[in-house]
N, C-alpha and C. Protein backbone atom coordinates (compact mmCIF):
# COMPACT_ATOMS: atom_id res chain seq x y z
N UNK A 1 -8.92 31.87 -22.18
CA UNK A 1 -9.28 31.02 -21.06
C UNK A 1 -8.07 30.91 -20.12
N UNK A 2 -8.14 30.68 -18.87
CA UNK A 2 -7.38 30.81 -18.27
C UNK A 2 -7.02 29.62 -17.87
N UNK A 3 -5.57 29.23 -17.32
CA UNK A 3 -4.85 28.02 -17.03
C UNK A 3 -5.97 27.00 -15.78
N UNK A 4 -5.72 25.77 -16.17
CA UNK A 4 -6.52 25.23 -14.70
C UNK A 4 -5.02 24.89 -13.76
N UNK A 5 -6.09 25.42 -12.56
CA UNK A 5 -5.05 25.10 -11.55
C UNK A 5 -5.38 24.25 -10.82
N UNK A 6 -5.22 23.69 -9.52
CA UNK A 6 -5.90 22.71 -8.74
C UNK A 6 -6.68 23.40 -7.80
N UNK A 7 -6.90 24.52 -7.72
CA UNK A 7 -7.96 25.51 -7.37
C UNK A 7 -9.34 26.01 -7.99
N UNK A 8 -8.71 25.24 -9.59
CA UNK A 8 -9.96 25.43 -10.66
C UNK A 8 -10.17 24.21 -11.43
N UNK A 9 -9.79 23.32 -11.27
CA UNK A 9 -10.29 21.94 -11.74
C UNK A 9 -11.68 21.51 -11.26
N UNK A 10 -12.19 21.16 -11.56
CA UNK A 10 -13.32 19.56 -10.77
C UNK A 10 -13.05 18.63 -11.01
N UNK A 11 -12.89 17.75 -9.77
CA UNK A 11 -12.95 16.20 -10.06
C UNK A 11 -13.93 15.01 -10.70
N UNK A 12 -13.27 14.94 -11.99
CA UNK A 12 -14.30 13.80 -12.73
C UNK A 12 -13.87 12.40 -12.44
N UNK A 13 -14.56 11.40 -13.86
CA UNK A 13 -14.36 10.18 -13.00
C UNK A 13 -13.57 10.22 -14.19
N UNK A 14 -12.69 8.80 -13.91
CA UNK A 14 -11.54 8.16 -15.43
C UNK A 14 -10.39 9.08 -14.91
N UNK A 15 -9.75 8.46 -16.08
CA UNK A 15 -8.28 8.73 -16.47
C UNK A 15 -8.12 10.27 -17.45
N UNK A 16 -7.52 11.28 -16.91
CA UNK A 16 -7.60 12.34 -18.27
C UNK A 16 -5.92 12.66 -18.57
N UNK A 17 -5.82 13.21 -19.83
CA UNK A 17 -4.78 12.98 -20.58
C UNK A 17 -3.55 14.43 -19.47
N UNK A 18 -4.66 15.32 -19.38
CA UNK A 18 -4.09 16.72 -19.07
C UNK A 18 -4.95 17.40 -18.38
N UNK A 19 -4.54 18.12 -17.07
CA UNK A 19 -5.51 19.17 -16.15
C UNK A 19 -6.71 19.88 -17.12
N UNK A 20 -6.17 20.16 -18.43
CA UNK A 20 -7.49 21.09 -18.86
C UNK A 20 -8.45 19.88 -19.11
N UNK A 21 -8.60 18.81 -19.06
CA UNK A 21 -10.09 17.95 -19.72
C UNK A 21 -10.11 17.02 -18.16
N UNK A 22 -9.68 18.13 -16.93
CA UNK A 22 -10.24 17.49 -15.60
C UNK A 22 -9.35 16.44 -14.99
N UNK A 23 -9.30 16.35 -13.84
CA UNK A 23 -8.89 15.33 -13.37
C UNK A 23 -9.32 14.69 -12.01
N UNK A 24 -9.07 13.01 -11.93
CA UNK A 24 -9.58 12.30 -10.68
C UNK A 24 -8.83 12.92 -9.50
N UNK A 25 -9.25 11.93 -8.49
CA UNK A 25 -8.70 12.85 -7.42
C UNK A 25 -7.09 12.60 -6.84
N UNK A 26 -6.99 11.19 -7.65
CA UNK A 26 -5.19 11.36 -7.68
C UNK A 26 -4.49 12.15 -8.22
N UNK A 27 -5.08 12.49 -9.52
CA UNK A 27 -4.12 13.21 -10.49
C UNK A 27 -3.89 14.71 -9.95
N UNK A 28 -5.32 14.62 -9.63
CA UNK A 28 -4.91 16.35 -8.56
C UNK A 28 -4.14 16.43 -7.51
N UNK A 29 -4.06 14.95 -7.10
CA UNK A 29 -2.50 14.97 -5.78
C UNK A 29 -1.67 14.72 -6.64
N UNK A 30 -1.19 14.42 -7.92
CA UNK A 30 -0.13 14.48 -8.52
C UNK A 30 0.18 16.13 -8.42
N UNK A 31 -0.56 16.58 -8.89
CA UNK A 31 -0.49 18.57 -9.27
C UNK A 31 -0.49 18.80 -7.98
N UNK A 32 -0.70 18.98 -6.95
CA UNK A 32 -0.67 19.44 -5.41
C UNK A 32 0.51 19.13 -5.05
N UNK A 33 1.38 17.60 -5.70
CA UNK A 33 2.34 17.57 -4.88
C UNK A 33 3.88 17.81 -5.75
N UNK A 34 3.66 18.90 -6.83
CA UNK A 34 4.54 19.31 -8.13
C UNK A 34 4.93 18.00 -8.87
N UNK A 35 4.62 17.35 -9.05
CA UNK A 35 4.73 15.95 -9.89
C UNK A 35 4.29 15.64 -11.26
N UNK A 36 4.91 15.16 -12.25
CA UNK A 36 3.93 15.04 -13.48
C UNK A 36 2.55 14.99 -13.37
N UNK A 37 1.50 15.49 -13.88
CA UNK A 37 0.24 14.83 -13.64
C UNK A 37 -0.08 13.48 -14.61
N UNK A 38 -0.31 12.85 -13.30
CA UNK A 38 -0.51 11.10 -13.34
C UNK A 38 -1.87 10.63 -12.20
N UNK A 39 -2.08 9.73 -12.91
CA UNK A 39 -2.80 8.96 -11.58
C UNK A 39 -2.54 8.13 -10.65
N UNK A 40 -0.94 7.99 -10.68
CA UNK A 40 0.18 7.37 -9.75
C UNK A 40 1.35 8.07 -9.32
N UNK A 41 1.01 9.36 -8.21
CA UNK A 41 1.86 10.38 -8.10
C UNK A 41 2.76 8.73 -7.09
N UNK A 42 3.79 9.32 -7.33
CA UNK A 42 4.66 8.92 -6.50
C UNK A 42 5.01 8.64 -4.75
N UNK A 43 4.40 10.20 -4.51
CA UNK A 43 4.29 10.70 -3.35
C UNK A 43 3.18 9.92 -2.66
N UNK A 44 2.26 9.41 -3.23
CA UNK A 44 0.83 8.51 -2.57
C UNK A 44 1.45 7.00 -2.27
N UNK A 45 1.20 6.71 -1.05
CA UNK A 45 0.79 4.93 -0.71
C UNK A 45 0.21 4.32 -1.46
N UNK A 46 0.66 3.34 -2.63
CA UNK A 46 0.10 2.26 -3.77
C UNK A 46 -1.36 1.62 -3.14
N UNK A 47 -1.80 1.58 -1.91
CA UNK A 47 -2.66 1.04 -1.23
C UNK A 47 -3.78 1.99 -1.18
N UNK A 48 -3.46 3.36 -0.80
CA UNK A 48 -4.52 4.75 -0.75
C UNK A 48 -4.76 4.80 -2.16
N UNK A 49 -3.71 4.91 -2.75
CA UNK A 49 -4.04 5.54 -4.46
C UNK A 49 -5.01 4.28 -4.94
N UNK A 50 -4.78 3.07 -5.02
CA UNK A 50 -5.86 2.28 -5.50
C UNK A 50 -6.96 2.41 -5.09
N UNK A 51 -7.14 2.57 -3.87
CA UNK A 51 -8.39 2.50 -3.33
C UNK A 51 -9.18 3.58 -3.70
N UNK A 52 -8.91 4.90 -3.60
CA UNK A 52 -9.34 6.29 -4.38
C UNK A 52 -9.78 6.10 -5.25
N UNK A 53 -8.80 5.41 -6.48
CA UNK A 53 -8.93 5.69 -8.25
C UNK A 53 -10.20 5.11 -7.97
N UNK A 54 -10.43 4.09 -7.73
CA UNK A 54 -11.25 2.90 -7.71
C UNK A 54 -12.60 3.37 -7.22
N UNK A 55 -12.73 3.98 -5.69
CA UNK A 55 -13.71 4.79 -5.36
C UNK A 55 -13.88 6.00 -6.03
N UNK A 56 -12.95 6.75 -6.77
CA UNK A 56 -13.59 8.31 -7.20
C UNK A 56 -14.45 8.15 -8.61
N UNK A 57 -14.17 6.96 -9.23
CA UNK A 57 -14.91 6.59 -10.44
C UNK A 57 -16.00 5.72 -10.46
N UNK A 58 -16.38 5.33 -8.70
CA UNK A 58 -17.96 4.78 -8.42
C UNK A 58 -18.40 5.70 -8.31
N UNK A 59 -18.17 6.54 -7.75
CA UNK A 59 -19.78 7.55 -7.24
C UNK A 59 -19.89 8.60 -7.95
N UNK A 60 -20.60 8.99 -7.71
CA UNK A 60 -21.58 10.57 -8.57
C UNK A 60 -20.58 11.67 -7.98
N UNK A 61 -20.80 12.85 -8.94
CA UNK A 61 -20.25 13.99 -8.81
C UNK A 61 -20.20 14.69 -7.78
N UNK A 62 -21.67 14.61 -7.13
CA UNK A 62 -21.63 15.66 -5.81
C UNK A 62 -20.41 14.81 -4.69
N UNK A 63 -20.66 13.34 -4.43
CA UNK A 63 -19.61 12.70 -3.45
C UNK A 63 -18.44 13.19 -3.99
N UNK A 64 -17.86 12.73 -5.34
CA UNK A 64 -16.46 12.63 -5.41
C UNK A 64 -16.22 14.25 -5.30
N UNK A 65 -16.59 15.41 -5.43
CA UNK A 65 -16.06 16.57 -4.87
C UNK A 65 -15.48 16.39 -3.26
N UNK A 66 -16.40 15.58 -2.80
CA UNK A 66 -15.54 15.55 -0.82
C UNK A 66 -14.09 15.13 -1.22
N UNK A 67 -13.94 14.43 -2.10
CA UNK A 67 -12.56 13.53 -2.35
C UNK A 67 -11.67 14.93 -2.42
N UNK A 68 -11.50 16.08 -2.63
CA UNK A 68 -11.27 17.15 -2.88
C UNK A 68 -9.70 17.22 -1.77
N UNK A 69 -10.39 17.46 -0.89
CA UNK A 69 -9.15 17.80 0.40
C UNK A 69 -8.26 16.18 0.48
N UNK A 70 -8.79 15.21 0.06
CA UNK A 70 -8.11 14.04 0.58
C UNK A 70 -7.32 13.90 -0.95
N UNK A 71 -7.21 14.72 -1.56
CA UNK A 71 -5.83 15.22 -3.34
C UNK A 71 -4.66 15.24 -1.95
N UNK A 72 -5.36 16.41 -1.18
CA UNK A 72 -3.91 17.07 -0.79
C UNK A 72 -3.09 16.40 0.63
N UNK A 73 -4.43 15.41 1.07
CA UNK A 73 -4.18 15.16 2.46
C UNK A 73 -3.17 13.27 2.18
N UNK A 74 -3.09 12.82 1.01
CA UNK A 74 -2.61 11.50 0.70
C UNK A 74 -1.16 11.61 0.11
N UNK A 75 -1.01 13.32 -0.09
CA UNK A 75 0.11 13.71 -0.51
C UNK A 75 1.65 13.61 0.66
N UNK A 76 2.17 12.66 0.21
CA UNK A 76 3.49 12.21 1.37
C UNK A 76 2.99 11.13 1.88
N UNK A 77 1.65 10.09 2.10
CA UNK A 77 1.74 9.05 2.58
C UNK A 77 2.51 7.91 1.98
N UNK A 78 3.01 7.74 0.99
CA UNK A 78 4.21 6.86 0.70
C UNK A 78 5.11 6.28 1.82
N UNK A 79 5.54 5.34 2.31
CA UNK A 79 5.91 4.76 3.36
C UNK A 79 6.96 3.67 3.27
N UNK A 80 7.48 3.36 4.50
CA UNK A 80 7.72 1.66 4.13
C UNK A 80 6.64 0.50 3.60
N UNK A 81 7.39 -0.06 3.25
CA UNK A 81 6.27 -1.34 2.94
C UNK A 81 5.81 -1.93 4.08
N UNK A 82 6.17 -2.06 5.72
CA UNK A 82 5.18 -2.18 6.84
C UNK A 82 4.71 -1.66 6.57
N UNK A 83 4.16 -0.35 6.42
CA UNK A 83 3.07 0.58 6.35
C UNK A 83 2.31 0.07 5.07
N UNK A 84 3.00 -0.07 4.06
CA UNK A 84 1.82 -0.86 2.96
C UNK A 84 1.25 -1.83 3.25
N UNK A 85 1.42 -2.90 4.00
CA UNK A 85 1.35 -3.83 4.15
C UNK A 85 0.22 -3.77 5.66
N UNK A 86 0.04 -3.00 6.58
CA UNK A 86 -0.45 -3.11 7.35
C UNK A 86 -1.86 -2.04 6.95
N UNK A 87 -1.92 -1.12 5.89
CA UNK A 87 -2.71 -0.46 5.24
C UNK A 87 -3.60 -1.34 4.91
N UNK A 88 -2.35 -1.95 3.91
CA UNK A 88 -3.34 -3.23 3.00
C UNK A 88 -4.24 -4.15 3.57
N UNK A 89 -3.81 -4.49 5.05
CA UNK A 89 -4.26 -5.52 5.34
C UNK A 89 -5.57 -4.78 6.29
N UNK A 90 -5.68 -3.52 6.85
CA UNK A 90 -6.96 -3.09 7.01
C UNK A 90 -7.87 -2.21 6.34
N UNK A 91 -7.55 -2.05 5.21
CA UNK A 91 -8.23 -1.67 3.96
C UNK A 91 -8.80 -3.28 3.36
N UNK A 92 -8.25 -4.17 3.80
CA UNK A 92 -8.94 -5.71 3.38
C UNK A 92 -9.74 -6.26 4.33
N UNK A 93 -9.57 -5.84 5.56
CA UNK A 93 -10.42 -6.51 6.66
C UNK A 93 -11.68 -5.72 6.57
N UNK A 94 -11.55 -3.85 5.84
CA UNK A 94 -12.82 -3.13 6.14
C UNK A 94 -13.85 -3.69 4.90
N UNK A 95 -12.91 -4.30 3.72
CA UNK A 95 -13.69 -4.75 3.00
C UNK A 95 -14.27 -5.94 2.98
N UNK A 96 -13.65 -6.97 3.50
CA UNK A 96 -14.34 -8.02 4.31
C UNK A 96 -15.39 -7.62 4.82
N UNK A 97 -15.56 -6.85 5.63
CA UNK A 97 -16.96 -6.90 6.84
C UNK A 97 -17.63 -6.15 6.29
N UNK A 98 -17.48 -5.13 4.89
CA UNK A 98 -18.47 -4.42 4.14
C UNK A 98 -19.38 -5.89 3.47
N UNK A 99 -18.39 -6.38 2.60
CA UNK A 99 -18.98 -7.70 1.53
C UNK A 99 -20.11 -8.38 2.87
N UNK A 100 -19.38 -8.41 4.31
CA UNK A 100 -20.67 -10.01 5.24
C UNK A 100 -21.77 -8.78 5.33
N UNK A 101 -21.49 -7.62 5.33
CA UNK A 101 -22.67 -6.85 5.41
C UNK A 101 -23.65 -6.84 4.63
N UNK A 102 -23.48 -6.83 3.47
CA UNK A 102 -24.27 -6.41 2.43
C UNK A 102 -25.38 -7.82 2.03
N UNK A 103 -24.65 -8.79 2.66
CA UNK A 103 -25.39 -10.32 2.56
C UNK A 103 -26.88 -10.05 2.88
N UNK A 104 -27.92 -10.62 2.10
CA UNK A 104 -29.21 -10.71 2.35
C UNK A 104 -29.48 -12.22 3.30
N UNK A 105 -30.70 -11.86 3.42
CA UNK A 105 -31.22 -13.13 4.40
C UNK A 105 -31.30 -14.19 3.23
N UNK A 106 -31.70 -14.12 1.62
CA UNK A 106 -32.10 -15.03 0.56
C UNK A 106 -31.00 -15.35 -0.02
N UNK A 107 -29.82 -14.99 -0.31
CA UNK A 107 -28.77 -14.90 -0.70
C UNK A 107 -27.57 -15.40 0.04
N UNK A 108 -26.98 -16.67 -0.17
CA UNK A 108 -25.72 -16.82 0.56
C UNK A 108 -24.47 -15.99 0.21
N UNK A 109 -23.66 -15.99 1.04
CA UNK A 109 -22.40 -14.45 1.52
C UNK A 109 -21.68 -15.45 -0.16
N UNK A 110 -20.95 -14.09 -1.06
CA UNK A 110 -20.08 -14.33 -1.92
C UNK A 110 -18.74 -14.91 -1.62
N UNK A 111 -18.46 -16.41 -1.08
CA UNK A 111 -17.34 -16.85 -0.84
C UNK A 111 -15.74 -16.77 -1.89
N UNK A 112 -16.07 -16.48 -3.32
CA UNK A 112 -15.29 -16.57 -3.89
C UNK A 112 -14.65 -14.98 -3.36
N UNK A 113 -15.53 -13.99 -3.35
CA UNK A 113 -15.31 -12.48 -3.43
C UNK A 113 -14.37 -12.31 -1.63
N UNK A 114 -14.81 -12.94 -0.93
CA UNK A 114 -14.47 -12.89 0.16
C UNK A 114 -13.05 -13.76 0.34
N UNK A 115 -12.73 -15.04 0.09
CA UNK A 115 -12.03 -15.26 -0.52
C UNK A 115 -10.32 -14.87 -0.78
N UNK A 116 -11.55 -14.15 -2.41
CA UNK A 116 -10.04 -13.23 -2.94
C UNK A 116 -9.34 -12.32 -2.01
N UNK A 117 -10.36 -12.15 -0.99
CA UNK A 117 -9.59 -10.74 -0.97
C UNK A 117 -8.87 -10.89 0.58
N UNK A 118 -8.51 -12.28 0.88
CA UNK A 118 -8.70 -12.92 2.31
C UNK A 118 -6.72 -13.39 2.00
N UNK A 119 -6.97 -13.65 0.48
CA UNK A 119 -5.61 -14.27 -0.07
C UNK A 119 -4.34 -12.92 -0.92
N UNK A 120 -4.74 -11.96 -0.28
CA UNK A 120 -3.38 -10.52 -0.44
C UNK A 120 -3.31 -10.10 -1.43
N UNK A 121 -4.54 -9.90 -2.32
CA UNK A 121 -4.62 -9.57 -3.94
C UNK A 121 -3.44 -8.51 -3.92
N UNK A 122 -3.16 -8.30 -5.35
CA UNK A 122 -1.90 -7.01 -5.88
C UNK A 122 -3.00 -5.58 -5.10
N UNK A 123 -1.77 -4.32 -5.39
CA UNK A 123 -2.27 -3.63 -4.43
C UNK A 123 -3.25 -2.85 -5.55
N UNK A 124 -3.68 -3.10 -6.50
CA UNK A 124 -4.60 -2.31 -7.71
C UNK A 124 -5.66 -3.29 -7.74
N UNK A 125 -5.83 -4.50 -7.30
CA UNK A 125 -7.18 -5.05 -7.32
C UNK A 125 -7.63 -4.95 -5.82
N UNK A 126 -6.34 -4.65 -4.46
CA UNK A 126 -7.51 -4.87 -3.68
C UNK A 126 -7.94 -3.12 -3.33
N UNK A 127 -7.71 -2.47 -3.97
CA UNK A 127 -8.58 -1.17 -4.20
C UNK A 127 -10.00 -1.01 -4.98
N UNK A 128 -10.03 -1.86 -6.19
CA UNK A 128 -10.83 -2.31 -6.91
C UNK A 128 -12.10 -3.19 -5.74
N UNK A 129 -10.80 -4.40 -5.07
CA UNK A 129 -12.05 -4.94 -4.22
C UNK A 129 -12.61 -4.29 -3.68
N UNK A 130 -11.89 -3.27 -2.66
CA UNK A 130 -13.14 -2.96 -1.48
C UNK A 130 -14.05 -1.39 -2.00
N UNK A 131 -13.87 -1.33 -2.91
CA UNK A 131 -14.67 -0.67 -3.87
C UNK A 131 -16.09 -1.39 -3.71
N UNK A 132 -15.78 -2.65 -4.57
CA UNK A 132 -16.90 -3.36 -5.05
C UNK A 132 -17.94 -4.15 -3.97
N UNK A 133 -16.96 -3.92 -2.64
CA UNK A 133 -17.55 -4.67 -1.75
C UNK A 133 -18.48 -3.32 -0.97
N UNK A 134 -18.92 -2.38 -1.48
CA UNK A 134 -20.24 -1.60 -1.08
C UNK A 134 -21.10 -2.07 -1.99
N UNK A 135 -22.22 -2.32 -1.46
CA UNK A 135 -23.41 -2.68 -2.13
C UNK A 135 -24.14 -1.40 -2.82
N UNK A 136 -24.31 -0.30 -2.17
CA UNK A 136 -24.59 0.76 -2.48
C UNK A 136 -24.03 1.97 -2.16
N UNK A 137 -24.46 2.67 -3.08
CA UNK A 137 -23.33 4.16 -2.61
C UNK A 137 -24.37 4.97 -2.20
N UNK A 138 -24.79 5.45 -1.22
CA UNK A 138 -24.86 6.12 0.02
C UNK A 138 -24.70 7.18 0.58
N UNK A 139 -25.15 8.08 1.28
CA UNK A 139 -24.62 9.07 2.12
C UNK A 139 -23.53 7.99 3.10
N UNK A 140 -24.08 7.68 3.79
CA UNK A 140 -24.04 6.65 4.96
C UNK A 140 -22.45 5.92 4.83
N UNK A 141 -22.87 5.08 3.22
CA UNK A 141 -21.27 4.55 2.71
C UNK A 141 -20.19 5.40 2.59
N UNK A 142 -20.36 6.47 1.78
CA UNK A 142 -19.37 7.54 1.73
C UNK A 142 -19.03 8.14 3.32
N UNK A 143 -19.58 8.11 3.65
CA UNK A 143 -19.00 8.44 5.12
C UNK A 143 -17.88 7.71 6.24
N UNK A 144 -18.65 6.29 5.76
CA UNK A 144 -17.81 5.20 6.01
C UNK A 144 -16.54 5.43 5.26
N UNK A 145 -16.25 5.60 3.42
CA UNK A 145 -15.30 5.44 3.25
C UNK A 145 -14.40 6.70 3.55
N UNK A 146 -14.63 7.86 3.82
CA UNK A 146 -14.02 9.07 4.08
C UNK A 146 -13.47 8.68 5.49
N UNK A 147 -14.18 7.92 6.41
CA UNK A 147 -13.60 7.58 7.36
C UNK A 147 -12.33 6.35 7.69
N UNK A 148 -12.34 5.25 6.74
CA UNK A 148 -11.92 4.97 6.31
C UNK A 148 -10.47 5.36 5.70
N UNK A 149 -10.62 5.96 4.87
CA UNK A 149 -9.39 6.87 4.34
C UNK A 149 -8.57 7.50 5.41
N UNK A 150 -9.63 8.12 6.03
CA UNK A 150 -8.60 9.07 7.66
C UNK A 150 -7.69 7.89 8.13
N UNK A 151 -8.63 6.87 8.58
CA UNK A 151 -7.77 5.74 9.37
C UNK A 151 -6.36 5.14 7.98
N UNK A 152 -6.79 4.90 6.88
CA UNK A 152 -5.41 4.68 6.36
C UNK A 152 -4.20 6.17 6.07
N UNK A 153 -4.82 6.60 6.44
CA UNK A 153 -4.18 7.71 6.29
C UNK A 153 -2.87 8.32 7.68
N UNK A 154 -3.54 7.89 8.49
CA UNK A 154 -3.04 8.07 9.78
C UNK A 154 -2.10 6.85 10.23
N UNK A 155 -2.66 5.75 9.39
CA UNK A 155 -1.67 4.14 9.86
C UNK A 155 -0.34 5.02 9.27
N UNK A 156 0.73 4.78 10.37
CA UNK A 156 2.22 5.00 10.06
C UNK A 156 2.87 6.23 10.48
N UNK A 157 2.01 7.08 11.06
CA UNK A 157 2.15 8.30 11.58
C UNK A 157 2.43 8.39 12.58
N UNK A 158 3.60 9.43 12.79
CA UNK A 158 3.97 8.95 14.72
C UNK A 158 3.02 9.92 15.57
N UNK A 159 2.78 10.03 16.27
CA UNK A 159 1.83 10.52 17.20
C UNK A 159 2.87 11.48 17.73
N UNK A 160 2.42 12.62 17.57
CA UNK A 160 2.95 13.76 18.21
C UNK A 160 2.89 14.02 19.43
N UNK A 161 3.98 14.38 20.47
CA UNK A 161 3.52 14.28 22.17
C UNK A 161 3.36 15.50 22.37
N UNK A 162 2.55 15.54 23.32
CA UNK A 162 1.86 16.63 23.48
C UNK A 162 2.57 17.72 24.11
N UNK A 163 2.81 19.27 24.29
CA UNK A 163 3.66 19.82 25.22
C UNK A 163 2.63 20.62 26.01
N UNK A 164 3.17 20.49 26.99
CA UNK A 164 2.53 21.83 28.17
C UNK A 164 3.38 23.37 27.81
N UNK A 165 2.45 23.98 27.80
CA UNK A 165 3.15 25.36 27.60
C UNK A 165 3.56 25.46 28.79
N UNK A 166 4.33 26.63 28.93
CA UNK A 166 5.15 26.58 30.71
C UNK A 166 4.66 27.21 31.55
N UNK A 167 3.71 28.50 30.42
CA UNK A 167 2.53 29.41 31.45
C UNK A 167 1.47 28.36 32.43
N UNK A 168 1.22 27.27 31.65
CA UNK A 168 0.39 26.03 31.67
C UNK A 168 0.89 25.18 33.23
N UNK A 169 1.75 25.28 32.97
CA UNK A 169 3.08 24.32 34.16
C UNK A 169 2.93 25.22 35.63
N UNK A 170 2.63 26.59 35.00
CA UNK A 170 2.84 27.34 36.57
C UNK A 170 1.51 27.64 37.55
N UNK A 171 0.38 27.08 36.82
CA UNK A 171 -0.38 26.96 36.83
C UNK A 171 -1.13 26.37 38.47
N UNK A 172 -1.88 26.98 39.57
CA UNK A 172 -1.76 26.09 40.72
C UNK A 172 -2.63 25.08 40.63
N UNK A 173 -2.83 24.08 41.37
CA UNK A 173 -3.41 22.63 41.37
C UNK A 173 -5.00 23.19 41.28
N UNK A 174 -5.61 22.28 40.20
CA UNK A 174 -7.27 22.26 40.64
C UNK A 174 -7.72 22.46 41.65
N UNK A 175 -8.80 22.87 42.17
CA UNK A 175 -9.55 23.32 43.01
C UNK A 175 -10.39 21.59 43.26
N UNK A 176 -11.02 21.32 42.69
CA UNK A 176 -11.30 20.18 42.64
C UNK A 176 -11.20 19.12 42.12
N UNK A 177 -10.76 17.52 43.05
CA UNK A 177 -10.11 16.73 42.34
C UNK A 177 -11.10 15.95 40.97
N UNK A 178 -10.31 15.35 39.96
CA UNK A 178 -11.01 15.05 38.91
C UNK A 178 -11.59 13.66 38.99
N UNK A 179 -12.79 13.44 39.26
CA UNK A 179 -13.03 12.29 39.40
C UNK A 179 -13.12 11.25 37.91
């Protein structure tokens, strides 16, 4: 049999001991980013990695394969703690407005759940929270949280300025102005 690589793994749910009996989708950013394999690579934001572990072991198999590219794309978000901290705090607001969502018309909104997560839980429960604060898992949700992820993913990143090539620069004025 041949070695697994992170080219030949699938992502399951849980904790596994070693690449050959599979791994979540952290542990495969542990292996993507040459690191022990763990489910706390180093290289990941304590805020992304919770939130992952937490989401790759709700949903079904076909979703957590999308989790696939976001092994390699969480690899280096490690930051200052502004950046944890401002992660944290909109990875808590998206879970806030998931939990008032999910409220029925018969059912009053979960104040304790809302709450907790209002008061700066550790950074491994509020991954857990906004997990729990989807009511259902979804096409629809998963989309949300993939989107989601981009946006924490991108908090802390400097914005690259743009260059004009110089062929670009020599370029004569529009023909017509841009309204």
């Amino acid at each position: 049999m041949s070695p697994v690589t992170h080219q030949t793994i699938k992502l399951g749910k849980g904790k596994h001991a070693s690449a050959d009996e599979g791994a979540c989708v952290m542990e495969l950013a542990s292996m993507l980013a040459g690191e022990p394999f763990s489910d706390h690579p180093a290289s990941v934001c304590p805020v992304i990695g919770s939130f992952l572990r937490a989401y790759n072991d709700s949903i079904d198999d076909r979703r957590r394969q999308d989790l696939y590219a976001y092994a390699a794309r969480v690899v280096g978000t490690r930051a200052a703690i502004s950046v944890q901290r401002e992660r944290a705090d909109r990875l808590s607001a998206w879970a806030v407005d998931m939990q008032r969502r999910r409220w029925t018309r018969l059912l009053p909104p979960s104040r304790l759940r809302v709450a907790g997560l209002l008061r700066h839980p550790s950074t491994h429960a509020l991954g857990s929270a906004a997990v729990r604060a989807i009511s259902r898992h979804t096409d629809e949700t998963h989309r949300e949280v993939l989107e989601v992820l981009d946006m924490l993913i991108a908090v802390g990143t400097e914005p690259q300025p743009v260059r004009i090539p110089e062929a670009a620069e020599q370029l004569p004025p529009a023909l017509y102005p841009i309204a």
